[in-house]
N, C-alpha and C. Protein backbone atom coordinates (compact mmCIF):
# COMPACT_ATOMS: atom_id res chain seq x y z
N UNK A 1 194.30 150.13 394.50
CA UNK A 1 193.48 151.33 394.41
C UNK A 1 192.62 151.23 393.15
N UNK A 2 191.33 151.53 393.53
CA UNK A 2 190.80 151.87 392.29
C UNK A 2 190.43 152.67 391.31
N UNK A 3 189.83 152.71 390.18
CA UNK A 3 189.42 154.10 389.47
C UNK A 3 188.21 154.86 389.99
N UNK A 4 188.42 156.03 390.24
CA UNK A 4 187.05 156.46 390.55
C UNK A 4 186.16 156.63 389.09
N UNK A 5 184.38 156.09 389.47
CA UNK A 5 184.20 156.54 387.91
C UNK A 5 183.06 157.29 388.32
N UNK A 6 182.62 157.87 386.99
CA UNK A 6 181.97 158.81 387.02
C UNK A 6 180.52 158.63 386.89
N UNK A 7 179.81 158.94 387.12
CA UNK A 7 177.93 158.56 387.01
C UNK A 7 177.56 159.94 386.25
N UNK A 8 176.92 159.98 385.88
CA UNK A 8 176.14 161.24 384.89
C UNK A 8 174.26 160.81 384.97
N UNK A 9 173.63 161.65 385.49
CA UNK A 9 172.14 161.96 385.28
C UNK A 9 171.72 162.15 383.89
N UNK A 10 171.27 162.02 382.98
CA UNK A 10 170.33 162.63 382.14
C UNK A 10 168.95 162.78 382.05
N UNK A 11 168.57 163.67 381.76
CA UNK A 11 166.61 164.14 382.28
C UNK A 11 166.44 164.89 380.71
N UNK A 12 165.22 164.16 380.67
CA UNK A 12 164.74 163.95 378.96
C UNK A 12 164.27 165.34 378.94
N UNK A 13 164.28 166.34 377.97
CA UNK A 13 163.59 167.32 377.50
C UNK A 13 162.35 167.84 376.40
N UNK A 14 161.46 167.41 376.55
CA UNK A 14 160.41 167.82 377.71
C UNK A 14 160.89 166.46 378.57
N UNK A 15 160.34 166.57 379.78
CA UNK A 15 160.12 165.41 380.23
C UNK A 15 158.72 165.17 380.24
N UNK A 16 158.31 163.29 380.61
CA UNK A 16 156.45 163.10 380.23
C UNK A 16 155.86 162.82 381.47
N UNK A 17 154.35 162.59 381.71
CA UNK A 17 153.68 162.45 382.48
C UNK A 17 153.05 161.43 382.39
N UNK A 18 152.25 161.17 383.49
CA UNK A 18 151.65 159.65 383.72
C UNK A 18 150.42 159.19 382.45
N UNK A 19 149.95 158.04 382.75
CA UNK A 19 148.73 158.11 381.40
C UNK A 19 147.42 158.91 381.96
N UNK A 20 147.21 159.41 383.32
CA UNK A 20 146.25 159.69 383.98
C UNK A 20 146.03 161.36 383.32
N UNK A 21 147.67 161.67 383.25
CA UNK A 21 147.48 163.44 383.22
C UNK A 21 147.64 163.24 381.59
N UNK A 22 147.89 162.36 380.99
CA UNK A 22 147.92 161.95 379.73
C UNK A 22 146.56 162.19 378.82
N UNK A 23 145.70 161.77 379.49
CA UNK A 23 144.29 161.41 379.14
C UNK A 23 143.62 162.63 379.17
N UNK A 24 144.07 163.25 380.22
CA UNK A 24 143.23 164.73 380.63
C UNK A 24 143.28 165.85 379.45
N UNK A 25 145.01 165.88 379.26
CA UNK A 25 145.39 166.82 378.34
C UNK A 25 144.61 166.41 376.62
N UNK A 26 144.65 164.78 376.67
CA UNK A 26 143.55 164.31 375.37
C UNK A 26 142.23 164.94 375.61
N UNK A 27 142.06 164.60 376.41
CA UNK A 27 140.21 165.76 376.48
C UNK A 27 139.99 167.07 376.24
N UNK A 28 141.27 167.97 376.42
CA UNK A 28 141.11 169.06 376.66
C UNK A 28 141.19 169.09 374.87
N UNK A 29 142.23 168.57 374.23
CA UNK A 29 142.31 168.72 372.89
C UNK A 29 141.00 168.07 372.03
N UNK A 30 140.81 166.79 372.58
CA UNK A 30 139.05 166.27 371.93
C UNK A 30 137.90 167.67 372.13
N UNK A 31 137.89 167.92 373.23
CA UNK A 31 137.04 169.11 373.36
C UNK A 31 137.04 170.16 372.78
N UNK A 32 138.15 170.77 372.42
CA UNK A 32 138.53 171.92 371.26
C UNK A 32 138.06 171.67 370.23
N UNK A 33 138.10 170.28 369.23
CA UNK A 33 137.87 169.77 368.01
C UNK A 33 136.52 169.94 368.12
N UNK A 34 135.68 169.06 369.46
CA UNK A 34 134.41 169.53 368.89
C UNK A 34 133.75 170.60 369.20
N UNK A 35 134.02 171.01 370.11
CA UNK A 35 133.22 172.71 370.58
C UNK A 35 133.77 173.56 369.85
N UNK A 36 135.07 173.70 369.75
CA UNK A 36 135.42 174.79 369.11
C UNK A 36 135.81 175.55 370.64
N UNK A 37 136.98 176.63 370.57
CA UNK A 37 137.44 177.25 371.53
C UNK A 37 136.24 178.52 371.87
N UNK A 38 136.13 178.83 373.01
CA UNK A 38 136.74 178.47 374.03
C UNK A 38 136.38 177.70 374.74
N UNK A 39 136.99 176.74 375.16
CA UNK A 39 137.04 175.65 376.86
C UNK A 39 137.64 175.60 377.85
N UNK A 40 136.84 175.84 378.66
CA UNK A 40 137.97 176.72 380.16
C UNK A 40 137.93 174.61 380.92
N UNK A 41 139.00 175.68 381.51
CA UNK A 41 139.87 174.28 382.37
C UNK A 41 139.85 175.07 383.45
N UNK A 42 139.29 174.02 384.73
CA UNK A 42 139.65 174.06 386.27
C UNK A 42 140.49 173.59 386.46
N UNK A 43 141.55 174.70 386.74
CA UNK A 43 142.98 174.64 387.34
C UNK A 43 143.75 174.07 386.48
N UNK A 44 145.10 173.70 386.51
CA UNK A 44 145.72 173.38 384.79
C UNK A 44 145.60 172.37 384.89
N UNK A 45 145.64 171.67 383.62
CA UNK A 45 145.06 170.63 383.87
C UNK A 45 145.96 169.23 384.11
N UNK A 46 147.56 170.47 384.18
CA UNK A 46 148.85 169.12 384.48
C UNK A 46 149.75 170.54 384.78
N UNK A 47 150.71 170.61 385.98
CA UNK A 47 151.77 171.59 386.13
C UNK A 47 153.09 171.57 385.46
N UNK A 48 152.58 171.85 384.17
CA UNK A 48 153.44 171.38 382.86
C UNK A 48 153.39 173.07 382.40
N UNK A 49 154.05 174.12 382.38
CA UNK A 49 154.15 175.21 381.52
C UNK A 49 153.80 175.39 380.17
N UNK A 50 154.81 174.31 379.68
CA UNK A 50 154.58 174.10 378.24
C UNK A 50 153.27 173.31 377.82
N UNK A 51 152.76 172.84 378.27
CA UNK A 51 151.57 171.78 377.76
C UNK A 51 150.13 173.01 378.08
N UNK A 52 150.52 173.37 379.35
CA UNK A 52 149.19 174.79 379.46
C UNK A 52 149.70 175.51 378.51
N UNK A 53 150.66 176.28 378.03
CA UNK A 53 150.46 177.69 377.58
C UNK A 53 150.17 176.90 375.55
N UNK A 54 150.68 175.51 375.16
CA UNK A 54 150.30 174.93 374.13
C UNK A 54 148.95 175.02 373.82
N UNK A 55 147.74 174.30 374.69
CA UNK A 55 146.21 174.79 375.03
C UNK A 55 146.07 176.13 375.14
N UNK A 56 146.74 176.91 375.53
CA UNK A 56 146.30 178.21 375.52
C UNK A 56 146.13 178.39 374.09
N UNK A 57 146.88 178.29 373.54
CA UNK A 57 147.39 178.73 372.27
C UNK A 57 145.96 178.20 371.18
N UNK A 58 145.29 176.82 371.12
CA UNK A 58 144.33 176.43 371.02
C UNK A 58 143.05 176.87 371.16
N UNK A 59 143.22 177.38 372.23
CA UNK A 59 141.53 178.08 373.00
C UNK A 59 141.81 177.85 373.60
N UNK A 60 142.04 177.03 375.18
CA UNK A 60 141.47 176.80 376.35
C UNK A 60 141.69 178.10 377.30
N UNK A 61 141.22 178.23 378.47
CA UNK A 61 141.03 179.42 378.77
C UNK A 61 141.44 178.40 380.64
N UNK A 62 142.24 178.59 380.91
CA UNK A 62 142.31 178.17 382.91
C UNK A 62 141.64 179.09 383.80
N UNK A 63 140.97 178.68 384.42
CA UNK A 63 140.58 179.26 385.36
C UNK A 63 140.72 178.56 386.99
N UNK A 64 140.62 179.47 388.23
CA UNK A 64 140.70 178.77 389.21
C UNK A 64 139.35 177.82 389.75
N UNK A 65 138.33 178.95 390.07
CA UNK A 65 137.12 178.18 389.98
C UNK A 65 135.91 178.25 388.83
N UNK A 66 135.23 177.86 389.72
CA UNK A 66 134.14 177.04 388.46
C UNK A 66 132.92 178.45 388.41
N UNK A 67 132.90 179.30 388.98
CA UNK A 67 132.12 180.62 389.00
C UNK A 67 132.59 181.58 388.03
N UNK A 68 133.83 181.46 387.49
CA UNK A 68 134.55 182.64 386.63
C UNK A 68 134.43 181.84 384.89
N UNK A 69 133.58 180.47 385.08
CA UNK A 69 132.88 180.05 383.83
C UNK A 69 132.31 180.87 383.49
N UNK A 70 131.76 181.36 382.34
CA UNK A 70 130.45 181.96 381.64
C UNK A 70 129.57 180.84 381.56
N UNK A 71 128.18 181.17 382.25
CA UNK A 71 126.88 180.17 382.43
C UNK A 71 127.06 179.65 380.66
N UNK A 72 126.44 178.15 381.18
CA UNK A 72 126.12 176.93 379.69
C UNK A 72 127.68 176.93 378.74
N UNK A 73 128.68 177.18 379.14
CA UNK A 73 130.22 176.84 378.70
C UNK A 73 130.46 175.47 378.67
N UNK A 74 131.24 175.00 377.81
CA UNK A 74 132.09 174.02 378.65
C UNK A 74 133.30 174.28 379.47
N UNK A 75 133.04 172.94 380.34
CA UNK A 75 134.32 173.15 381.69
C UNK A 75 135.14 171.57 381.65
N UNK A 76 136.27 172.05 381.94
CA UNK A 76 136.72 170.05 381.91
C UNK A 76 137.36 170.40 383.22
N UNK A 77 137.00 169.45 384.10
CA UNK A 77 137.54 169.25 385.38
C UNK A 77 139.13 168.56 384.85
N UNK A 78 140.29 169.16 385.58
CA UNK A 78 141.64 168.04 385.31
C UNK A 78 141.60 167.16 386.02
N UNK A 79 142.77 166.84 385.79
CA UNK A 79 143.32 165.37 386.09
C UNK A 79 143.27 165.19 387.68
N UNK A 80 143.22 166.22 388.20
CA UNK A 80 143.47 166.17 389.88
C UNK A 80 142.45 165.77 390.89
N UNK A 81 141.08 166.11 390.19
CA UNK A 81 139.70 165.47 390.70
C UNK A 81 138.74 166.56 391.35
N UNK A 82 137.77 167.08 391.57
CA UNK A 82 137.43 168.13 392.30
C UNK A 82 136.29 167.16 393.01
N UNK A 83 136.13 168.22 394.12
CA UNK A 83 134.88 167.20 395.24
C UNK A 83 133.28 167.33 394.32
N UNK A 84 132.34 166.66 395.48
CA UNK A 84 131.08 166.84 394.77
C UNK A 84 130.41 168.20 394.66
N UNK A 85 131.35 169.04 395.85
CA UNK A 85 130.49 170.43 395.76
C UNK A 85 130.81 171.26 394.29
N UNK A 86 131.80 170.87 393.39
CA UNK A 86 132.14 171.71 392.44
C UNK A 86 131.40 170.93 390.98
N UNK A 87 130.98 169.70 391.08
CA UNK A 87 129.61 168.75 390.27
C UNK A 87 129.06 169.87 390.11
N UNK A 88 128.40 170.09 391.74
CA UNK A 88 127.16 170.90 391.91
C UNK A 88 126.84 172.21 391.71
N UNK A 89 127.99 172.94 391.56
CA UNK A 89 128.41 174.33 391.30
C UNK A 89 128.00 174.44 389.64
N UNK A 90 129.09 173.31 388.74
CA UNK A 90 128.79 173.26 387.62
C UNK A 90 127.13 172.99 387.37
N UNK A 91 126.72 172.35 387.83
CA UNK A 91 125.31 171.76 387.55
C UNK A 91 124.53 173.25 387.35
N UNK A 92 124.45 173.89 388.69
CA UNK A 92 123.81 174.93 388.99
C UNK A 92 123.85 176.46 388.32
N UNK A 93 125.24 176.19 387.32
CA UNK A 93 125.74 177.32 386.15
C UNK A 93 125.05 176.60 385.01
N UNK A 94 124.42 175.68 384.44
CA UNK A 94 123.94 175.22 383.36
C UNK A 94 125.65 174.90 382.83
N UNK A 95 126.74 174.04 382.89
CA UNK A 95 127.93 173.99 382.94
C UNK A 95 128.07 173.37 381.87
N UNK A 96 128.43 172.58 380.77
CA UNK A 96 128.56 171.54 379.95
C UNK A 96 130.19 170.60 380.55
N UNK A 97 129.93 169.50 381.76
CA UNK A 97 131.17 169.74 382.72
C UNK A 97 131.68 168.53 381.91
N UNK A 98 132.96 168.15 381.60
CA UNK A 98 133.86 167.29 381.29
C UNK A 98 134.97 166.86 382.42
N UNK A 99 134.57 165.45 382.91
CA UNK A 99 135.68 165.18 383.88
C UNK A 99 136.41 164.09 383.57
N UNK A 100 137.80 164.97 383.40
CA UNK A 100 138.92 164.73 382.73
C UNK A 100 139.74 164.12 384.43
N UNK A 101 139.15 163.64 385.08
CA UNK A 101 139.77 163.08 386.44
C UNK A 101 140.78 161.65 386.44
N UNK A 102 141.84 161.92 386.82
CA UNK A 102 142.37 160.64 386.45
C UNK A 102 141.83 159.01 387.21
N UNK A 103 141.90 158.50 386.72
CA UNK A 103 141.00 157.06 387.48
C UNK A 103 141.56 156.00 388.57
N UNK A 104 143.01 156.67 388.53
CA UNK A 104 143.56 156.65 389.76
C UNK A 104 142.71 157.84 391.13
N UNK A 105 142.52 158.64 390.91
CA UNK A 105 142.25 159.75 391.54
C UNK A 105 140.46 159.34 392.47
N UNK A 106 140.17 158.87 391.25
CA UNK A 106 138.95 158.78 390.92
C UNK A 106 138.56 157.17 391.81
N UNK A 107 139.34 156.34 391.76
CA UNK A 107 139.18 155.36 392.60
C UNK A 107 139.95 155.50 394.00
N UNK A 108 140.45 156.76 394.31
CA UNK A 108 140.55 156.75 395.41
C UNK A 108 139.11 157.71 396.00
N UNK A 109 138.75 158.36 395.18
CA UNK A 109 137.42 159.27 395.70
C UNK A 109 136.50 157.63 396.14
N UNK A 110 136.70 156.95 395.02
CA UNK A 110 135.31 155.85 395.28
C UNK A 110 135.32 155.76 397.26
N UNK A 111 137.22 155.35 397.10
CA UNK A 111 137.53 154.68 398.66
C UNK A 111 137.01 155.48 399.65
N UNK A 112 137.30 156.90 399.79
CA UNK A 112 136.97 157.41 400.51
C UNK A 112 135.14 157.96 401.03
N UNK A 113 134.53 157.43 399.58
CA UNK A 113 133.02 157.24 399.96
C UNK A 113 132.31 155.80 400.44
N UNK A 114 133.30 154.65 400.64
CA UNK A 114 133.20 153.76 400.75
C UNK A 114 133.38 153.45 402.37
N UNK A 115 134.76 153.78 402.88
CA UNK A 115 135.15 153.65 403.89
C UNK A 115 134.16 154.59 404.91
N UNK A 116 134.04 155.78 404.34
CA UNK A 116 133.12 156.85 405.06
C UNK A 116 131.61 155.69 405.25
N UNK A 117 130.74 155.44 404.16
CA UNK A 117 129.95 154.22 404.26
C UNK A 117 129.55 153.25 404.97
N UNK A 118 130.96 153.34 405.62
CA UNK A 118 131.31 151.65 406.50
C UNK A 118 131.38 152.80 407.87
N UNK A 119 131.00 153.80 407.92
CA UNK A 119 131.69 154.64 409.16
C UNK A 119 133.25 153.75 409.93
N UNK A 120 133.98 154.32 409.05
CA UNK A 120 135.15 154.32 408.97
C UNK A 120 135.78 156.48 409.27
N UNK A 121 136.42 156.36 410.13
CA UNK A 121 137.50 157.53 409.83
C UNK A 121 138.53 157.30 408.97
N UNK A 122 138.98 158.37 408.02
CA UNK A 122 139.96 158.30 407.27
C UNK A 122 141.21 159.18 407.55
N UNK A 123 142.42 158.85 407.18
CA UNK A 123 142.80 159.66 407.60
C UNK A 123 143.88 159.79 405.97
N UNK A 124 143.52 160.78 405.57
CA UNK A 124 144.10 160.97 404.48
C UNK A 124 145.52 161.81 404.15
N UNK A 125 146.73 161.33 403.94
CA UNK A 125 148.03 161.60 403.84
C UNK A 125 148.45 162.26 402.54
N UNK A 126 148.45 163.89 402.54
CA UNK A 126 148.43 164.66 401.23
C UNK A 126 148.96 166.20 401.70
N UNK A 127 148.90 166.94 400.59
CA UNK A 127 149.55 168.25 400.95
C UNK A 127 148.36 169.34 400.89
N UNK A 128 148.24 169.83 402.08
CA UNK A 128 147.12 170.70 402.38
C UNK A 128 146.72 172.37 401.13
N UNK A 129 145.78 171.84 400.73
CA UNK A 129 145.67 173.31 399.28
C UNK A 129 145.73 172.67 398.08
N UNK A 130 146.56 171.36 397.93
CA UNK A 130 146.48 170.94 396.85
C UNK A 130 145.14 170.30 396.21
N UNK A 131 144.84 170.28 394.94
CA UNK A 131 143.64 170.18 394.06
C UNK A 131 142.98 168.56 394.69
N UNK A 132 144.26 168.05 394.04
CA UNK A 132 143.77 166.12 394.32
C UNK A 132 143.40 166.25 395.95
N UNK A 133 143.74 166.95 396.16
CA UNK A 133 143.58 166.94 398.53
C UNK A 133 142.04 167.61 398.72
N UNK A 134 141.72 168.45 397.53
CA UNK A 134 140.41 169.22 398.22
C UNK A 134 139.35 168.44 397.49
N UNK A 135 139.51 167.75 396.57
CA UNK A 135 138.50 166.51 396.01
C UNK A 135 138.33 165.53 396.90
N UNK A 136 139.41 164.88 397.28
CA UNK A 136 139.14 163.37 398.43
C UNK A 136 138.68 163.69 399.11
N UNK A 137 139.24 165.32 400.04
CA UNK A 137 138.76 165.65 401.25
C UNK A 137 137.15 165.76 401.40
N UNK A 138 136.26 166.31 399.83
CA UNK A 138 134.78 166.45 399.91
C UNK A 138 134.47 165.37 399.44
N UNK A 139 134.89 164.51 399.18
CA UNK A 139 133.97 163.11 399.02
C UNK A 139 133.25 162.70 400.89
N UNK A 140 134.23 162.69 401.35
CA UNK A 140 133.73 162.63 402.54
C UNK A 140 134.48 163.73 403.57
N UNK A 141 133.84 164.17 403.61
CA UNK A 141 134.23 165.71 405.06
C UNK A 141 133.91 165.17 406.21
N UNK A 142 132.85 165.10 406.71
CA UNK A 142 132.94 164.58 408.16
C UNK A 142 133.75 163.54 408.47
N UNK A 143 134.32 162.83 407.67
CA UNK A 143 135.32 161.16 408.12
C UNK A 143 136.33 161.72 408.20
N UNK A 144 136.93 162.47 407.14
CA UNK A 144 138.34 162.25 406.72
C UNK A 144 139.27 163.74 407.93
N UNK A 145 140.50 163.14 407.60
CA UNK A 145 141.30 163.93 408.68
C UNK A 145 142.73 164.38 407.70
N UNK A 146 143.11 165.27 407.12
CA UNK A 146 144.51 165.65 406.30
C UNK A 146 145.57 165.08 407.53
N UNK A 147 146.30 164.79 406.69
CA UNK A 147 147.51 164.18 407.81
C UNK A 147 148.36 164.66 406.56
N UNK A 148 148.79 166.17 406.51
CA UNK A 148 149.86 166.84 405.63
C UNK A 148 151.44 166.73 406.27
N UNK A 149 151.76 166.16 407.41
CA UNK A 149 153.19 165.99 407.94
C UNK A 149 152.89 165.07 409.26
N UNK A 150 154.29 164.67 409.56
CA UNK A 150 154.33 164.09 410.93
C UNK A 150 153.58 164.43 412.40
N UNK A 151 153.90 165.68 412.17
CA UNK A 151 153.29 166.58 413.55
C UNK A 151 152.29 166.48 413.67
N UNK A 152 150.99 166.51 412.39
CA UNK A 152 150.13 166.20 412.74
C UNK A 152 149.51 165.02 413.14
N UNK A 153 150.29 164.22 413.40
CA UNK A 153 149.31 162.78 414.07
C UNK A 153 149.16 162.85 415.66
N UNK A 154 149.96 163.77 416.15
CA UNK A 154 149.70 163.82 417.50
C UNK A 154 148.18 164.64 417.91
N UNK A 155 147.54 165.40 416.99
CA UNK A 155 146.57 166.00 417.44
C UNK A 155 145.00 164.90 416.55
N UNK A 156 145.40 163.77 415.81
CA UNK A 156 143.96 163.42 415.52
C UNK A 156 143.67 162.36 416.45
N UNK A 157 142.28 163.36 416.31
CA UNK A 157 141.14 162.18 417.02
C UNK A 157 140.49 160.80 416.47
N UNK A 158 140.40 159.80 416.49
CA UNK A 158 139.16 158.84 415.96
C UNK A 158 138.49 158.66 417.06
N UNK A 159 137.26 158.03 416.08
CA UNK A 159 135.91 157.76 417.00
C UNK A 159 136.07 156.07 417.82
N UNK A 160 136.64 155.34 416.74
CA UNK A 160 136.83 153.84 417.10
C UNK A 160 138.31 153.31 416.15
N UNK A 161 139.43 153.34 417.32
CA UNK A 161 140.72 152.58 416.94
C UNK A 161 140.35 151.69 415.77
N UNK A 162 139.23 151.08 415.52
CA UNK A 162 139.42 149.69 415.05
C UNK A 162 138.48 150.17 413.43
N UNK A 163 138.14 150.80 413.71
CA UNK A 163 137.72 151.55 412.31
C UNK A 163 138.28 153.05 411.70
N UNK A 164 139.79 152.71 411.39
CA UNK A 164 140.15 154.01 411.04
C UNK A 164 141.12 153.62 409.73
N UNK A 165 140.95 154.09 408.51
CA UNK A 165 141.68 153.96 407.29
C UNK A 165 142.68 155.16 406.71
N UNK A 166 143.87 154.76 406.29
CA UNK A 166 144.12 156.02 405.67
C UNK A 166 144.07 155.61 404.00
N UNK A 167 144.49 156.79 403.36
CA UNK A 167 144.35 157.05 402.18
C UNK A 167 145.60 158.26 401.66
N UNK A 168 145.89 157.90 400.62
CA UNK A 168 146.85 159.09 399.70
C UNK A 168 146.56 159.64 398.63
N UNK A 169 147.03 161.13 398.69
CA UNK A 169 147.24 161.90 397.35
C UNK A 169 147.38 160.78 396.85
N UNK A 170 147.50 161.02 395.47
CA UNK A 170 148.29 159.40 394.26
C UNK A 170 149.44 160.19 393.94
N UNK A 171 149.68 161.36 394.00
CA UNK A 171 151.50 161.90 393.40
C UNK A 171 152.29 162.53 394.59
N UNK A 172 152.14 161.69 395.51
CA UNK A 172 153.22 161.77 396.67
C UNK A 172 154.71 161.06 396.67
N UNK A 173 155.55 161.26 397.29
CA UNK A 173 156.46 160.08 397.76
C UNK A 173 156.58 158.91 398.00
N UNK A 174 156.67 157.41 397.77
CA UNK A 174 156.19 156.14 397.91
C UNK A 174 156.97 156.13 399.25
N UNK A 175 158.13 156.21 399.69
CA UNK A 175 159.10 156.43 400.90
C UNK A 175 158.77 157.11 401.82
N UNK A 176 157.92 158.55 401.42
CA UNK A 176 158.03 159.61 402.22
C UNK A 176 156.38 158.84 402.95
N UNK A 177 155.62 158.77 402.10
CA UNK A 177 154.56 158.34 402.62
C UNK A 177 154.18 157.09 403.68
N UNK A 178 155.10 156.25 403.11
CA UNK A 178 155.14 154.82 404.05
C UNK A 178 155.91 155.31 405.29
N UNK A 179 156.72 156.22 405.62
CA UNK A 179 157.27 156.58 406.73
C UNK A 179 156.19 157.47 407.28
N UNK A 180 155.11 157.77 406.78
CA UNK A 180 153.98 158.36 407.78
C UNK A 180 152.99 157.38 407.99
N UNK A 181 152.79 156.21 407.18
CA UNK A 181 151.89 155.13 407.44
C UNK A 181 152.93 154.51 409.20
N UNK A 182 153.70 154.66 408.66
CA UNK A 182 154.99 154.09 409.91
C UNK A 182 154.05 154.36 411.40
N UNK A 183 154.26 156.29 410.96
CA UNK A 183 154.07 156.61 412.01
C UNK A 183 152.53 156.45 412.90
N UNK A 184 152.26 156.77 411.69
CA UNK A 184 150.27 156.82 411.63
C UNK A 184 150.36 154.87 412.73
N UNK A 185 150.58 154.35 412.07
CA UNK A 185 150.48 152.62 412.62
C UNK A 185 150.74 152.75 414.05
N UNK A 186 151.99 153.41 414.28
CA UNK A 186 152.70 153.83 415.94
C UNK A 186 151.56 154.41 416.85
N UNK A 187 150.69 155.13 416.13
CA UNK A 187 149.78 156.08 417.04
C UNK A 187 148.20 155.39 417.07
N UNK A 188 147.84 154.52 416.40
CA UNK A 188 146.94 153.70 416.03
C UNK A 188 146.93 152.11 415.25
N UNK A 189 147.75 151.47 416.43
CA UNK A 189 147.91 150.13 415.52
C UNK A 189 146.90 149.43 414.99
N UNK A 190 145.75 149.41 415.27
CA UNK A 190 144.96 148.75 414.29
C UNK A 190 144.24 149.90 412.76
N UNK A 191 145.24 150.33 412.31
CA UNK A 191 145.00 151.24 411.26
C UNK A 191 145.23 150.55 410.33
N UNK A 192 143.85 150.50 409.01
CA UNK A 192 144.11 149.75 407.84
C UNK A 192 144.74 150.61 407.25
N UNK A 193 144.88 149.86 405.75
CA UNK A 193 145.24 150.25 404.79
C UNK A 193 144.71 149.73 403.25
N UNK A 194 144.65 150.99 402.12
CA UNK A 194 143.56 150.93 401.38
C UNK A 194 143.76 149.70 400.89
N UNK A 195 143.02 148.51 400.06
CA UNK A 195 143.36 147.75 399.25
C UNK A 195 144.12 147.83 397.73
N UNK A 196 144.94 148.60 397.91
CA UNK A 196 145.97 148.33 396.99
C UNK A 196 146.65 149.66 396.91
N UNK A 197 147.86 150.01 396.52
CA UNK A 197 148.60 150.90 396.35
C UNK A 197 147.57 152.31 395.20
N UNK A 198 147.84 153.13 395.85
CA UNK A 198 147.18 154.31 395.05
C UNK A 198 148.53 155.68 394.81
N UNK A 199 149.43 155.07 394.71
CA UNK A 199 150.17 156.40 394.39
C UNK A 199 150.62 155.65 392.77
N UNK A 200 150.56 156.63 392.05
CA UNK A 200 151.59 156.60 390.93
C UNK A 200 152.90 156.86 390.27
C-alpha cells in the first residue's frame, strides 16, 4: 500500500498578465506623464480591478465608447483592439487616439484583412460581446462568421468550401478551441488554418 500524498495549488497574489496587456497598461501610464490627467481609456484596458482602479487613481478616466470622450482629448484604445469604425469615430471627434492594441491582436486584425483580400470566408472562434471579438469582427464584416460555441457550426454558410479560414480571439482556451477547429474541420474539411498559433 501506498502513501497517499498531498498536492497543494498556489496562485501568486496579485497575479500577472501577458506582455501584450503589459504594454497597454505602460501607455496608459506614459500618457499620464506627458499629457497630464485626464486620459480616458476605451474599455479597461486589462480586467484587472486593481490595475484599473490604480489608473484611476492617476487620472485615467474608462469609458465604454469613444462618444462619451470630450472632443480633441486623448483616448488610448486597450489592449483588446477596436475595429476600423471606432479609428473613425475617434478621427471624426478631433480624438488625440493612442493604440495601446496588443500585437498579437493586432496581427490577427492584419489576418483577417488579408484573408478577406484573398476573398476568403472566415470563420472566427471567440466569445460574442467581447472587445477583442468586435475588433476582428470589423476588420472584415462581410467575410467573417463568430463561431462563439459548437452549435453554431451547423447554421454557417460559405461561399466556396475551399476558401474558408478560421481565426481566434488570442485569450481563449488552447483545448477548448482546437476541439472547435475539430469540429469546424468535420463540417468543412478543406478549412485552413491561420499561419501560426494566435492565442496566448
Amino acid at each position: 500500500m501506498t502513501a497517499a500524498t498531498t498536492k497543494r495549488v498556489l496562485l501568486a497574489k496579485p497575479r500577472g498578465y501577458c506582455a501584450g496587456v503589459d504594454r497597454a497598461v505602460l501607455a496608459v501610464e506614459k500618457a499620464l506623464e506627458k499629457y497630464g490627467a485626464p486620459i480616458y481609456v476605451r474599455k479597461e484596458i486589462v480586467h484587472n480591478k486593481h490595475v484599473v482602479s490604480t489608473l484611476e487613481s492617476k487620472g485615467a478616466i474608462f469609458v465604454q465608447e469613444t462618444d462619451e470622450v470630450p472632443e480633441g482629448s486623448v483616448v488610448i484604445f486597450s489592449a483588446h483592439g477596436v475595429s476600423p469604425v471606432v479609428h473613425e469615430q475617434a478621427k471624426e471627434r478631433n480624438l488625440r487616439a493612442i493604440d495601446a492594441t496588443c500585437p498579437l491582436v493586432t496581427k490577427v486584425h492584419a489576418e483577417a484583412r488579408r484573408f478577406a483580400a484573398n476573398d476568403y470566408d472566415i470563420l472566427l472562434i471567440g466569445h460574442e460581446g467581447h472587445e477583442e471579438v468586435e475588433g476582428t469582427l470589423g476588420e472584415a464584416p462581410h467575410r467573417t462568421q463568430l463561431v462563439d460555441n459548437t452549435d453554431d457550426i451547423a447554421s454557417l454558410q460559405v461561399r466556396d468550401e475551399s476558401r474558408v479560414v478560421w481565426l481566434s480571439q488570442t485569450t481563449l482556451s488552447v483545448d477548448e478551441t482546437l476541439e472547435t477547429v475539430d469540429k469546424l474541420k468535420a463540417r468543412f474539411p478543406l478549412l485552413q488554418s491561420p499561419p501560426s498559433d494566435d492565442i496566448c
